[in-house]
C-alpha atoms as a PDB file:
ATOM      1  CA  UNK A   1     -19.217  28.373 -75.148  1.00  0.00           C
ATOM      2  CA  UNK A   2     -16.708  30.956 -75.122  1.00  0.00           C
ATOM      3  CA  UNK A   3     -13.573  28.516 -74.835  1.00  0.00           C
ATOM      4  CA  UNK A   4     -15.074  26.760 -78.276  1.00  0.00           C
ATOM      5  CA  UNK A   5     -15.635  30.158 -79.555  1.00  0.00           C
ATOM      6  CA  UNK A   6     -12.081  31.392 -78.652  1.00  0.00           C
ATOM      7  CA  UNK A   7     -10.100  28.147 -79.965  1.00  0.00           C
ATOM      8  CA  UNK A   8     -11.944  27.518 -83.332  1.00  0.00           C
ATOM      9  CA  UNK A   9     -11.525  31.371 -84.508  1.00  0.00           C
ATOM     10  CA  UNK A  10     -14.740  31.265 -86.021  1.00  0.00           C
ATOM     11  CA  UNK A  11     -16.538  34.064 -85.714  1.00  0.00           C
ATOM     12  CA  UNK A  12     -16.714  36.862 -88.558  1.00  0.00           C
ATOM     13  CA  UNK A  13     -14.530  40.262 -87.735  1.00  0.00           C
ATOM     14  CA  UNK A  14     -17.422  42.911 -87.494  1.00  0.00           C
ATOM     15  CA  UNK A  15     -15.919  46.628 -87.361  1.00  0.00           C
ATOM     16  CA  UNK A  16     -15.046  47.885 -83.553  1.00  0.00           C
ATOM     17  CA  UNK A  17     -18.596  49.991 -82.199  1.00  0.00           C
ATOM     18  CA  UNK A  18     -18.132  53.880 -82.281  1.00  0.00           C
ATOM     19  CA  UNK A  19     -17.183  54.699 -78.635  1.00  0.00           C
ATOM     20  CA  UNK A  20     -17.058  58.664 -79.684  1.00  0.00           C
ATOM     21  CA  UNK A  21     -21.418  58.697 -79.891  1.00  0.00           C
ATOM     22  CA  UNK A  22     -21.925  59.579 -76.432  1.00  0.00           C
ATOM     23  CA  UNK A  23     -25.801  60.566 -77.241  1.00  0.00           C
ATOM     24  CA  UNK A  24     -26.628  57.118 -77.451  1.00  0.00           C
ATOM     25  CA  UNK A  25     -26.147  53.902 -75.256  1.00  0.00           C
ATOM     26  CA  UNK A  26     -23.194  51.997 -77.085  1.00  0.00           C
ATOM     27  CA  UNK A  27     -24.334  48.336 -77.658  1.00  0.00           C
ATOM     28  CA  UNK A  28     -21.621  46.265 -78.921  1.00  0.00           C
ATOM     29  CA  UNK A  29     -22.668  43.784 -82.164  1.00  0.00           C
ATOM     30  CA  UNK A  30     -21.764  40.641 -80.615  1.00  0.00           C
ATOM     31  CA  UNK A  31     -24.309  41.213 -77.380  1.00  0.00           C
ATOM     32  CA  UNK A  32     -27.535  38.935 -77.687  1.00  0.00           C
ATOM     33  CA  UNK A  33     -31.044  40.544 -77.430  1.00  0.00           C
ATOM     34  CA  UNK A  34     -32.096  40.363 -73.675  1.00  0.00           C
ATOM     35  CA  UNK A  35     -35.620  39.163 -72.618  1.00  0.00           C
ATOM     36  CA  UNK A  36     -37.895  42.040 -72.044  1.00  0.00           C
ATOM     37  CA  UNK A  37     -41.250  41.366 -70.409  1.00  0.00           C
ATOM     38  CA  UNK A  38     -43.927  42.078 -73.228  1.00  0.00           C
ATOM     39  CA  UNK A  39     -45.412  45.066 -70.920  1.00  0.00           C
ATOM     40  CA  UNK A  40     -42.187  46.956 -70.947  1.00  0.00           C
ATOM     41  CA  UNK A  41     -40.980  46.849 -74.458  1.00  0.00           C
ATOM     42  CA  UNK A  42     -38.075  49.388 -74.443  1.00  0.00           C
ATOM     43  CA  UNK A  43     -38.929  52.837 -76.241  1.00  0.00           C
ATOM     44  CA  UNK A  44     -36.474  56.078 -75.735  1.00  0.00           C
ATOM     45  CA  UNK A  45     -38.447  57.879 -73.738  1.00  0.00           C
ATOM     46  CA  UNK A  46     -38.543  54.717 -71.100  1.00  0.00           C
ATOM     47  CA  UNK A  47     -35.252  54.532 -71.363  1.00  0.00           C
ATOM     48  CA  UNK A  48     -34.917  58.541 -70.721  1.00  0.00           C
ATOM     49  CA  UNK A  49     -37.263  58.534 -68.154  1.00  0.00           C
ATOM     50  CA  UNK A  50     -35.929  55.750 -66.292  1.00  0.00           C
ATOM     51  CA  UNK A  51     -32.200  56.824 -66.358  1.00  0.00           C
ATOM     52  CA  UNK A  52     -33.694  59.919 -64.713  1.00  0.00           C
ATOM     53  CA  UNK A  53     -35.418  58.155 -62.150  1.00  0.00           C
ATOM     54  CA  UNK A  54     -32.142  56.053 -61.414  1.00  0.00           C
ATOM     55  CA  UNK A  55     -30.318  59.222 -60.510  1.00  0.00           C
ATOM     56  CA  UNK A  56     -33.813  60.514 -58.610  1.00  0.00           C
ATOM     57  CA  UNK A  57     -32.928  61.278 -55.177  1.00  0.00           C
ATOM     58  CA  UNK A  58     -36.360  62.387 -54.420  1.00  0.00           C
ATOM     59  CA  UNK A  59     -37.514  58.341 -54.563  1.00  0.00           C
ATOM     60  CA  UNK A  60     -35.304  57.613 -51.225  1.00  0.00           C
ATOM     61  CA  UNK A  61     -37.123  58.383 -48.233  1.00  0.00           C
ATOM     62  CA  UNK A  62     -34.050  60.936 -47.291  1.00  0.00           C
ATOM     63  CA  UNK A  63     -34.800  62.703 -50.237  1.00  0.00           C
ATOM     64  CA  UNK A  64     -31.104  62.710 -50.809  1.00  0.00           C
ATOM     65  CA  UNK A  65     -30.481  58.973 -52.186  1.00  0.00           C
ATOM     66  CA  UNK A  66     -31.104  57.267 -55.400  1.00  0.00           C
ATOM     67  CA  UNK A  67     -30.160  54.246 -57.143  1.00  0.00           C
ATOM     68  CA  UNK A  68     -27.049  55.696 -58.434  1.00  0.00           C
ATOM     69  CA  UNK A  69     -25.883  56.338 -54.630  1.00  0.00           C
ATOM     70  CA  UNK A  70     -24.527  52.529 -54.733  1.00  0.00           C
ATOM     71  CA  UNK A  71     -24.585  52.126 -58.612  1.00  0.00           C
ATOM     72  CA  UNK A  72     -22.597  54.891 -59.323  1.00  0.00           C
ATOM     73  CA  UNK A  73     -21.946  54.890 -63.145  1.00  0.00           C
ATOM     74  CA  UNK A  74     -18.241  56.894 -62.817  1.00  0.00           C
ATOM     75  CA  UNK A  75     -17.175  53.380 -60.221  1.00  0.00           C
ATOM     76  CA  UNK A  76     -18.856  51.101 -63.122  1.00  0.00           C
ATOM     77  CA  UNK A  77     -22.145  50.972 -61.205  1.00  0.00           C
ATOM     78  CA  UNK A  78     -20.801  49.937 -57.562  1.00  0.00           C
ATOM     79  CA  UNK A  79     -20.149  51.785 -54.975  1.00  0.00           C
ATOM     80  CA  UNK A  80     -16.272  51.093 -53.653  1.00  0.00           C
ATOM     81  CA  UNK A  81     -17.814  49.992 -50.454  1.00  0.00           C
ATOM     82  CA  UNK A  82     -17.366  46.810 -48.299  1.00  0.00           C
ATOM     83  CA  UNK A  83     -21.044  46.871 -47.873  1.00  0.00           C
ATOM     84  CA  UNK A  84     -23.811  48.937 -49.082  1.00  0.00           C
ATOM     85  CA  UNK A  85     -25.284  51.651 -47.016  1.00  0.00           C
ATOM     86  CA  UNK A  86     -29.063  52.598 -47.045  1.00  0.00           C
ATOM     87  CA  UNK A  87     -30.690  55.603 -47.293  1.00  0.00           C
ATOM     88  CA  UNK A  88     -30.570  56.144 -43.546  1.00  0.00           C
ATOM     89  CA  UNK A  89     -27.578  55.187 -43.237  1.00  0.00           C
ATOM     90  CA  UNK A  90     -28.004  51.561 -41.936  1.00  0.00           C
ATOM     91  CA  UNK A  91     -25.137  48.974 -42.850  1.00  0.00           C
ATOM     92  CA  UNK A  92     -26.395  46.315 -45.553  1.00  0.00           C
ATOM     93  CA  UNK A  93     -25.362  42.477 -45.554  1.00  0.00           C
ATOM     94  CA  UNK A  94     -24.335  42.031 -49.104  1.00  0.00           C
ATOM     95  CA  UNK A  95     -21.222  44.213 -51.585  1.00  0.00           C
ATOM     96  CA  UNK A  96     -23.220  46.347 -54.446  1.00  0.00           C
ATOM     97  CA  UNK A  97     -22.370  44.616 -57.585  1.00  0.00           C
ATOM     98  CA  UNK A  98     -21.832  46.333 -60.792  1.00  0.00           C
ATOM     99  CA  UNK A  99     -25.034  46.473 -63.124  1.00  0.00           C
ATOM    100  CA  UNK A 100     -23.245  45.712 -66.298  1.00  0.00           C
ATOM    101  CA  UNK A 101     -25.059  43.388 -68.705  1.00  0.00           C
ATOM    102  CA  UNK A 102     -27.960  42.121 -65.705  1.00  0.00           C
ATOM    103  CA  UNK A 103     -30.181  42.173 -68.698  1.00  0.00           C
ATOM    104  CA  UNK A 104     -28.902  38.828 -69.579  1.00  0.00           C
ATOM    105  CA  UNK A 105     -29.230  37.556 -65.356  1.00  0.00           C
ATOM    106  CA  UNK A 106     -30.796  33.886 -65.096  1.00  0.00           C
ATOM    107  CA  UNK A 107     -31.676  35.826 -61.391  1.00  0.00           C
ATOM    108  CA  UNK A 108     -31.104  38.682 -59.085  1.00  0.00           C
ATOM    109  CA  UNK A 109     -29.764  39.645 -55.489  1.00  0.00           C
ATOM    110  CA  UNK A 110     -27.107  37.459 -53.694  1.00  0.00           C
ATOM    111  CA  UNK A 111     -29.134  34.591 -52.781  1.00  0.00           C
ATOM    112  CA  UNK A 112     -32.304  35.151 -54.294  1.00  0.00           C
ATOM    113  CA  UNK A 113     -33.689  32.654 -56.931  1.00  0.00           C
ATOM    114  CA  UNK A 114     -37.390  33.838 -57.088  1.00  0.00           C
ATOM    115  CA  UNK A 115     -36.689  37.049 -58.296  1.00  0.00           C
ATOM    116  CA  UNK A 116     -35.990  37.088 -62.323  1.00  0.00           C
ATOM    117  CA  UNK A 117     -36.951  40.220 -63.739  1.00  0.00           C
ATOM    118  CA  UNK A 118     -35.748  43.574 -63.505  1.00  0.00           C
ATOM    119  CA  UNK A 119     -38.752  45.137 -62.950  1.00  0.00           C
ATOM    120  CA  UNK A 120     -39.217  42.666 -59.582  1.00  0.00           C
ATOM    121  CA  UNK A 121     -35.697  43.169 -59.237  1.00  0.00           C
ATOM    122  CA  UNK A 122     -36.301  47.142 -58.437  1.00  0.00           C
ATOM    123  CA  UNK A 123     -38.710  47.050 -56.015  1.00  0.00           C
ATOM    124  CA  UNK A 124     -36.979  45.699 -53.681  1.00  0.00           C
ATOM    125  CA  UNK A 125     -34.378  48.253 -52.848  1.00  0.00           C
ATOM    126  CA  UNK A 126     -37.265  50.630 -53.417  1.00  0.00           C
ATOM    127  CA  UNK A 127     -39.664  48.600 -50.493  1.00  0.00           C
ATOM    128  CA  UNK A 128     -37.188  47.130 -48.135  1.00  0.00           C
ATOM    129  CA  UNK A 129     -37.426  48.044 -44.765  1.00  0.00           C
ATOM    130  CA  UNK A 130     -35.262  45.454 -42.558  1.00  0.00           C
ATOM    131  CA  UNK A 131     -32.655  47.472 -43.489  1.00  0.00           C
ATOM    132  CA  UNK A 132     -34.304  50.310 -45.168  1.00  0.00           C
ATOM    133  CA  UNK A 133     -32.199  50.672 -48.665  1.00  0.00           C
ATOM    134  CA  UNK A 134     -34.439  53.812 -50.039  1.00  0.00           C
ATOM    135  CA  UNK A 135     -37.118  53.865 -48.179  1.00  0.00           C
ATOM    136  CA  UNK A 136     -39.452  54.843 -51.372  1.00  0.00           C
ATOM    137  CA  UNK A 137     -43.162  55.294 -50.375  1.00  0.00           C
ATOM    138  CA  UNK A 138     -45.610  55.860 -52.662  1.00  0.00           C
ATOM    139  CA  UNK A 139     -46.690  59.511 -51.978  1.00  0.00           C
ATOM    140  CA  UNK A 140     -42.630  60.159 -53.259  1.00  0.00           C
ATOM    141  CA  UNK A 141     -43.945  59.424 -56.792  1.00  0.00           C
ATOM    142  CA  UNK A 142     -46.977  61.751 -56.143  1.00  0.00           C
ATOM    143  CA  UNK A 143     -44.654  64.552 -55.380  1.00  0.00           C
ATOM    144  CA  UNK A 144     -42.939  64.021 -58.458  1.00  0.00           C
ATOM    145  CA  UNK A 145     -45.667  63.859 -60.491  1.00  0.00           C
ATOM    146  CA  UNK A 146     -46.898  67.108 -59.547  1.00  0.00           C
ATOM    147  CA  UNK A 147     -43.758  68.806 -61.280  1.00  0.00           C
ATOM    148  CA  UNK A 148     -44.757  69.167 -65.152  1.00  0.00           C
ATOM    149  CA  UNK A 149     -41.905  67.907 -66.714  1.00  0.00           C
ATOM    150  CA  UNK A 150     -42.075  64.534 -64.952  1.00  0.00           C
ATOM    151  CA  UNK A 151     -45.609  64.475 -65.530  1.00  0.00           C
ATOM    152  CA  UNK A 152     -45.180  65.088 -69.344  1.00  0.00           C
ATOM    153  CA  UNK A 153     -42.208  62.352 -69.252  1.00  0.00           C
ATOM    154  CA  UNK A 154     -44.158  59.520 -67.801  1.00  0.00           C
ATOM    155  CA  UNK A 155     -47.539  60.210 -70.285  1.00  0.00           C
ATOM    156  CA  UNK A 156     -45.119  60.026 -72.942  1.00  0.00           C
ATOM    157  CA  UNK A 157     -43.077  56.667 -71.813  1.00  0.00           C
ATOM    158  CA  UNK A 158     -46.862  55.047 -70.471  1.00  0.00           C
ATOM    159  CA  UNK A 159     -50.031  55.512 -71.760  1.00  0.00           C
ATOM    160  CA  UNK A 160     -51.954  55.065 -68.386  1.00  0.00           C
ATOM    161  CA  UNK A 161     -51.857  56.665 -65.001  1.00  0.00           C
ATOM    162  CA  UNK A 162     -48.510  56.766 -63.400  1.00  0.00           C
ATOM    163  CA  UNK A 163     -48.217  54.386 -60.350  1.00  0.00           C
ATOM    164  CA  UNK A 164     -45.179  52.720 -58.898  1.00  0.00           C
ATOM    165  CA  UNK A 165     -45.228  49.954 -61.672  1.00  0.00           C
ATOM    166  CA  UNK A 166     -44.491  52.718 -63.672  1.00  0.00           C
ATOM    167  CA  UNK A 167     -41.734  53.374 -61.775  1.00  0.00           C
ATOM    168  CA  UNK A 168     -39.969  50.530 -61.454  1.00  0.00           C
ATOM    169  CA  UNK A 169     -40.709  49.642 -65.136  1.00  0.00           C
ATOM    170  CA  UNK A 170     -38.997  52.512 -66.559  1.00  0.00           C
ATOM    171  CA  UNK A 171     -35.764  52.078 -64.212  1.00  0.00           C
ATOM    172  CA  UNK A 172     -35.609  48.802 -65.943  1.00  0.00           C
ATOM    173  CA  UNK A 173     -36.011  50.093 -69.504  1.00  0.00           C
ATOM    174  CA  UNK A 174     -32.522  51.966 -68.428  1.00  0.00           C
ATOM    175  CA  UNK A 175     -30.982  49.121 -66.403  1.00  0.00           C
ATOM    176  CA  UNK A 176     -31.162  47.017 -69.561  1.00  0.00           C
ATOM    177  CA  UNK A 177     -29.324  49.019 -71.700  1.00  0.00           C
ATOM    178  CA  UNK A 178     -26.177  49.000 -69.973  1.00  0.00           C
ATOM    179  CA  UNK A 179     -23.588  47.055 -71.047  1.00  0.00           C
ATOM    180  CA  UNK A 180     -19.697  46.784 -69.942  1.00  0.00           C
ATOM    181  CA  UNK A 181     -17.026  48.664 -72.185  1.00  0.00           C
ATOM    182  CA  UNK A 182     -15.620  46.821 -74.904  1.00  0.00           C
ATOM    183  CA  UNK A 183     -12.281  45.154 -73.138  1.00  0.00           C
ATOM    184  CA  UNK A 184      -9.339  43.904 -74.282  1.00  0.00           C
ATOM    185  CA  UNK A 185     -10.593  40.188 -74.446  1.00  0.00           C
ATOM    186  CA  UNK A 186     -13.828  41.406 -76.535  1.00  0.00           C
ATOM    187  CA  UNK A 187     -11.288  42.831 -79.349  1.00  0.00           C
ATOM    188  CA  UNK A 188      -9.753  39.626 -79.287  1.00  0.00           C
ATOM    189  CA  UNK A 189     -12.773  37.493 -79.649  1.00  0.00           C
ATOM    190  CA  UNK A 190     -14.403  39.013 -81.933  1.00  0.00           C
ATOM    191  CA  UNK A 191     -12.562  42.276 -83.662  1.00  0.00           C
ATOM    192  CA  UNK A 192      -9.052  39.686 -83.859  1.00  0.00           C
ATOM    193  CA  UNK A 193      -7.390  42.682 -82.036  1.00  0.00           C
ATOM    194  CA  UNK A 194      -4.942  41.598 -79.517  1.00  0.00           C
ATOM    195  CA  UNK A 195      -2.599  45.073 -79.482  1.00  0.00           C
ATOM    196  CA  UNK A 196      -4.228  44.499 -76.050  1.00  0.00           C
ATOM    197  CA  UNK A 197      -3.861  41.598 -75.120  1.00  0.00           C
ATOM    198  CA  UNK A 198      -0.188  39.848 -74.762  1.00  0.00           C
ATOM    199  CA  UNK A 199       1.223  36.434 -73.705  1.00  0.00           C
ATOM    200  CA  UNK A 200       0.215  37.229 -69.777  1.00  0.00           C
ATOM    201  CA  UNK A 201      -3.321  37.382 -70.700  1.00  0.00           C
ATOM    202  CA  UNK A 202      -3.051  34.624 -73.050  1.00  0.00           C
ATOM    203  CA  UNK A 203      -1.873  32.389 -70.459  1.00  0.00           C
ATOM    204  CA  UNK A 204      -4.379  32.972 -67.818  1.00  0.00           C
ATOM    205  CA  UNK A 205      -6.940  32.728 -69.999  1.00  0.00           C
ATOM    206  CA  UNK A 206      -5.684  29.002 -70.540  1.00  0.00           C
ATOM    207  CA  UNK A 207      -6.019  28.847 -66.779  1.00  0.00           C
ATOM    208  CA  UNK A 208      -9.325  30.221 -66.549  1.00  0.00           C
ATOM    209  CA  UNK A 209     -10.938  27.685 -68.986  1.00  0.00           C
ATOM    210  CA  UNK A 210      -8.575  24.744 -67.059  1.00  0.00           C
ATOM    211  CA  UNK A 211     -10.549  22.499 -65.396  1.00  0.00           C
ATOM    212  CA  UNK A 212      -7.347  22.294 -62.962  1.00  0.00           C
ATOM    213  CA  UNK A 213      -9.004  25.514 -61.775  1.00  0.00           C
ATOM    214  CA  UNK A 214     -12.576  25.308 -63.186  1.00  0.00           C
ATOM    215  CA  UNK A 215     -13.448  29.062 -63.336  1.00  0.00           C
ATOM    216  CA  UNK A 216     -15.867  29.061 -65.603  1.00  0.00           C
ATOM    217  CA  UNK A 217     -17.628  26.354 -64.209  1.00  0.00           C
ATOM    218  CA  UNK A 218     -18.974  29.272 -62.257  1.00  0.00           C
ATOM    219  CA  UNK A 219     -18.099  31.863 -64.445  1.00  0.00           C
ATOM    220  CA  UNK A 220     -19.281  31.011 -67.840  1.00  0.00           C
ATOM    221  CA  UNK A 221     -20.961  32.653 -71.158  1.00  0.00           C
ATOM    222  CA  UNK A 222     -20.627  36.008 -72.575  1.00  0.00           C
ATOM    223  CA  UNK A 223     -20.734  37.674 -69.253  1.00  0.00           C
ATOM    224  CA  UNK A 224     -18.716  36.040 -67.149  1.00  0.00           C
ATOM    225  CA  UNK A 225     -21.230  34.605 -64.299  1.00  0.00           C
ATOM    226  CA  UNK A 226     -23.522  32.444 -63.435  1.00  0.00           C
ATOM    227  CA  UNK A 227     -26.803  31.371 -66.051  1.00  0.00           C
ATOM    228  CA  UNK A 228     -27.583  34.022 -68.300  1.00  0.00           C
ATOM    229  CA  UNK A 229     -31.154  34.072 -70.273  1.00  0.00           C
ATOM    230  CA  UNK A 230     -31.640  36.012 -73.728  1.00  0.00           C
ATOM    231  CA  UNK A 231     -33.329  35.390 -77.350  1.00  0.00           C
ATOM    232  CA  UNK A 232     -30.936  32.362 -77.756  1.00  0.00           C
ATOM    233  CA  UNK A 233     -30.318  30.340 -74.505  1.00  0.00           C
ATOM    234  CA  UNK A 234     -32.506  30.321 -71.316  1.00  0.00           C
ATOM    235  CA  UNK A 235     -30.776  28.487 -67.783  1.00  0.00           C
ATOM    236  CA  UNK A 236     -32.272  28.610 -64.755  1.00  0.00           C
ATOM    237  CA  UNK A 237     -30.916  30.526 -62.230  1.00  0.00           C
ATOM    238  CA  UNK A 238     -28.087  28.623 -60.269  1.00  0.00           C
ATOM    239  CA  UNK A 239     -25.969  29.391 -56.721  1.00  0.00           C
ATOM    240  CA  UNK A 240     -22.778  28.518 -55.157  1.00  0.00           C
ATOM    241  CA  UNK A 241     -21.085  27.476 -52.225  1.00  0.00           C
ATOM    242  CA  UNK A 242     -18.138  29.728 -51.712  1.00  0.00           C
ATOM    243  CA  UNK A 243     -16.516  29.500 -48.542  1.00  0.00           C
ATOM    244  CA  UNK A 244     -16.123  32.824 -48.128  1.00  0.00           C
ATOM    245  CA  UNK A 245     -16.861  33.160 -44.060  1.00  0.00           C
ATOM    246  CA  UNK A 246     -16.096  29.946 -43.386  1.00  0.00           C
ATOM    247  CA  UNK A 247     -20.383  29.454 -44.282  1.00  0.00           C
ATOM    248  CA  UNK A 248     -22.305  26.820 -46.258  1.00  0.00           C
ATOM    249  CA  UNK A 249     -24.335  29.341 -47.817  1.00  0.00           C
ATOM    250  CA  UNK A 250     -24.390  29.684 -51.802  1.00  0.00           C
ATOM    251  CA  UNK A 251     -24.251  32.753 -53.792  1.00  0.00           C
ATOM    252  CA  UNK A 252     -25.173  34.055 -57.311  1.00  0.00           C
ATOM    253  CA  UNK A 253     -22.080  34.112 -59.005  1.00  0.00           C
ATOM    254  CA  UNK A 254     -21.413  37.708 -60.609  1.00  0.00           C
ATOM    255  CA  UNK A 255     -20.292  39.549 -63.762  1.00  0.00           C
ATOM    256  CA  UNK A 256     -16.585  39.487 -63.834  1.00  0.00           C
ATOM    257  CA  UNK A 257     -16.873  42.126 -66.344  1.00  0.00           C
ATOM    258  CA  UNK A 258     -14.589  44.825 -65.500  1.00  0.00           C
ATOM    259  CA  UNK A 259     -14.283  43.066 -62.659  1.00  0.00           C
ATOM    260  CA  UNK A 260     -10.545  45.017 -62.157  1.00  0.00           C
ATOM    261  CA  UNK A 261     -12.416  48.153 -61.219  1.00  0.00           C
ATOM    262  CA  UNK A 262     -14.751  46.812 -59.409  1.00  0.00           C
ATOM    263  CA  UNK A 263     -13.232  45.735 -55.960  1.00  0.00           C
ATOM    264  CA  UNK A 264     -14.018  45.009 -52.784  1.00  0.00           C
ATOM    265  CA  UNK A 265     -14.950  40.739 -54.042  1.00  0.00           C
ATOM    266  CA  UNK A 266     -17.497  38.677 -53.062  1.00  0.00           C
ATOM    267  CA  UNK A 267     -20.978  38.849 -51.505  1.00  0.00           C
ATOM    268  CA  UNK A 268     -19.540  40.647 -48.386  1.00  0.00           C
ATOM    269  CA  UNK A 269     -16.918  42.589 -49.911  1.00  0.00           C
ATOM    270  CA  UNK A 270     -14.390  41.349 -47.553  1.00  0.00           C
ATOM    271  CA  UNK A 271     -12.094  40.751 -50.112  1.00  0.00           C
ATOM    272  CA  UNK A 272     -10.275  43.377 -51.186  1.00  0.00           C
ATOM    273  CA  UNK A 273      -8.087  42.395 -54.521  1.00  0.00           C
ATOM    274  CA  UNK A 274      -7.791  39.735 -57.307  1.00  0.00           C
ATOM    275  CA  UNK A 275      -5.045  38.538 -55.289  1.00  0.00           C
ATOM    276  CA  UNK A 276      -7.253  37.689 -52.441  1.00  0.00           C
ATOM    277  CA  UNK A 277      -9.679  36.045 -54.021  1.00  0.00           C
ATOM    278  CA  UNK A 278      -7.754  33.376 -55.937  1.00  0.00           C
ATOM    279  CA  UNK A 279      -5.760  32.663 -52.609  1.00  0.00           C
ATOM    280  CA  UNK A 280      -9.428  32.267 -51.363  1.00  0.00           C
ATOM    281  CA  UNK A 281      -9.772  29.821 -53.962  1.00  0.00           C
ATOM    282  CA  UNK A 282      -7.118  27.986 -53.481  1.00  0.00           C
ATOM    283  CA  UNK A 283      -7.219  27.525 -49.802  1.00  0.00           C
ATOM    284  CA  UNK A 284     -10.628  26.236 -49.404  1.00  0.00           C
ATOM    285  CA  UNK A 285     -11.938  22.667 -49.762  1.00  0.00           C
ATOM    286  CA  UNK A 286     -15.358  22.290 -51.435  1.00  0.00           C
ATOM    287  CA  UNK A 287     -17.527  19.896 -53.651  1.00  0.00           C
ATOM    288  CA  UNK A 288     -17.970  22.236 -56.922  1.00  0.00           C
ATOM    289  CA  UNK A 289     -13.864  23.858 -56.463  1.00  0.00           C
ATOM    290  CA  UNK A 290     -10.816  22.020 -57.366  1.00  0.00           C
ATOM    291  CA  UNK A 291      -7.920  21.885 -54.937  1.00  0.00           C
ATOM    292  CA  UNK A 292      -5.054  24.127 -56.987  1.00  0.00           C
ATOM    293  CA  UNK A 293      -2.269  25.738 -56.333  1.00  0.00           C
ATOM    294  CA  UNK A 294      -0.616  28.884 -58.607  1.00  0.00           C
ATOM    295  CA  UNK A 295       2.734  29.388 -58.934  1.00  0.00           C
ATOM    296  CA  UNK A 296       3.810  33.387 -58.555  1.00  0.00           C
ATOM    297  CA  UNK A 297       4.167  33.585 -62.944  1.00  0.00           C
ATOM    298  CA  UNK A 298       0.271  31.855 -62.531  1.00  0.00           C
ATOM    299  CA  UNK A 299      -1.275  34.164 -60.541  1.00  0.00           C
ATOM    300  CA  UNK A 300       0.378  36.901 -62.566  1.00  0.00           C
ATOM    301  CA  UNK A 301      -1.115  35.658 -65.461  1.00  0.00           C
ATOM    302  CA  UNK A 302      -4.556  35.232 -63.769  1.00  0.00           C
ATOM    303  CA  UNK A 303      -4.678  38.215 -62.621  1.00  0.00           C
ATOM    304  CA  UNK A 304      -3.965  40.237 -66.390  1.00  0.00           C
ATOM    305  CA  UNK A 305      -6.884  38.060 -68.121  1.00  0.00           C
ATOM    306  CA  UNK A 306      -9.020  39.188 -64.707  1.00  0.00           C
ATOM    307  CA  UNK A 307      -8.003  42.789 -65.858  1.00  0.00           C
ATOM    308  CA  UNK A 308      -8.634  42.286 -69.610  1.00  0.00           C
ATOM    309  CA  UNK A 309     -12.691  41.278 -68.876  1.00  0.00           C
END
């Protein structure tokens, strides 16, 4: 676990990932390799194609929405929003989380523990209707095709006719490449850099691993959420009760990578800081969360590990 990992110092220094190649998708050393179904074995001109498509407005049934509407890569793939808006404008239940490191997702959506592959993952913003989120219909892909340069894109990324598996496959193929930004706690952990990362962080850190607060009881392994899958450890796919709403109902528990730029919190998005959410925390009473209380210098210190993720 990361706690062992961070208190026995073990790991090997490997040399801090070139940030200045922008041509390629930066994919820091200490990342495990994802599972990737064997029919969508990543090649670069899936990946090309499908980081295309993501930004494809012509898939929404508005012809002016894509998935990069509410993952917009410049807001870390969210969209600032309470709640996510749909293609025709209709107000969506759940807060657009960010899509950093889902390759390594035990499960996807909010609530959903059925769905565990990207490629499933996709068609369901693509497909819903109650509310629409795109509104994609088949005969959008048609339209597409007929323009030669997404014709000659898909023949090279699939060997056989284009349909909406296609589609969804090569969306994934991007989606799976991206990974969060080398933080301040990565340097620590594994380059031994902490010009970064000071006695604040330090200190919250210790509270984060506390079971006096049990945060990464919910929040664990290299990404900061609930069960991840990859080459080396497979969990199944877990949800929690958070209180948020005053409801019974469990959620996934997200990424809390770069989770500092990432606000509105929590399935709803109706909270709006760090601050918030840990006076959430501490004011609820349920099975899985201990009762706690922070002091000001605590939540302080919270707070600047929160930031350093």
């Amino acid at each position: 676990c990361l706690l062992l990992m961070i208190s026995s110092g073990s790991l090997a220094q490997v040399p801090l990932p070139d940030t200045t190649d922008t041509t390629r998708v930066l994919v820091p050393d200490f990342y495990p390799a994802p599972l990737i179904p064997a029919d969508n074995q990543p090649t670069p001109a899936r990946i090309q194609l499908g980081k295309r498509l993501f930004g494809e407005p012509l898939l929404s049934d508005t012809g002016d929405f894509s998935c990069a509407t509410c993952h917009q890569p410049d807001r870390h793939f969210t969209d600032g929003r309470t709640t996510a808006i749909g293609a025709t404008g209709a107000a969506h239940r759940f807060n657009t989380p960010t899509l950093y490191n889902v390759a390594f997702n035990a499960s996807y959506g909010w609530t959903d523990t059925g769905t565990t592959t990207l490629e499933d993952q996709h068609l369901i913003p693509l497909q819903n209707r109650q509310p629409v989120e795109m509104g994609y219909r088949p005969e959008l892909l048609q339209a597409l095709l007929v323009q030669p340069d997404y014709a000659a894109a898909f023949a090279e990324a699939y060997t056989d006719k284009p349909d909406t598996s296609h589609l969804v496959k090569a969306i994934a193929a991007y989606v799976r490449t991206l990974r969060a930004p080398v933080s301040a706690f990565d340097k620590l952990l594994f380059y031994d850099d902490a010009s970064n990362f000071g006695a604040r962080e330090q200190t919250g850190m210790g509270l984060f691993f506390s079971p006096r607060l049990g945060c990464a009881t919910c929040h664990a392994s290299i990404n900061f959420s609930g069960p991840v899958k990859h080459e080396q450890a497979q969990a199944a796919p877990v949800l929690h009760v958070t209180g948020v709403g005053g409801g019974g109902e469990a959620f996934r528990a997200p990424s809390l990578r770069q989770v500092a730029r990432t606000a509105p919190y929590m399935h709803d998005g109706s909270l709006a800081t760090l601050a918030e959410v840990l006076t959430h925390y501490e004011q609820v009473s349920l099975p899985d969360i201990p009762d706690f209380m922070l002091t000001e210098k605590e939540r302080d210190a919270l707070i600047a590990f929160l930031e350093a993720l």
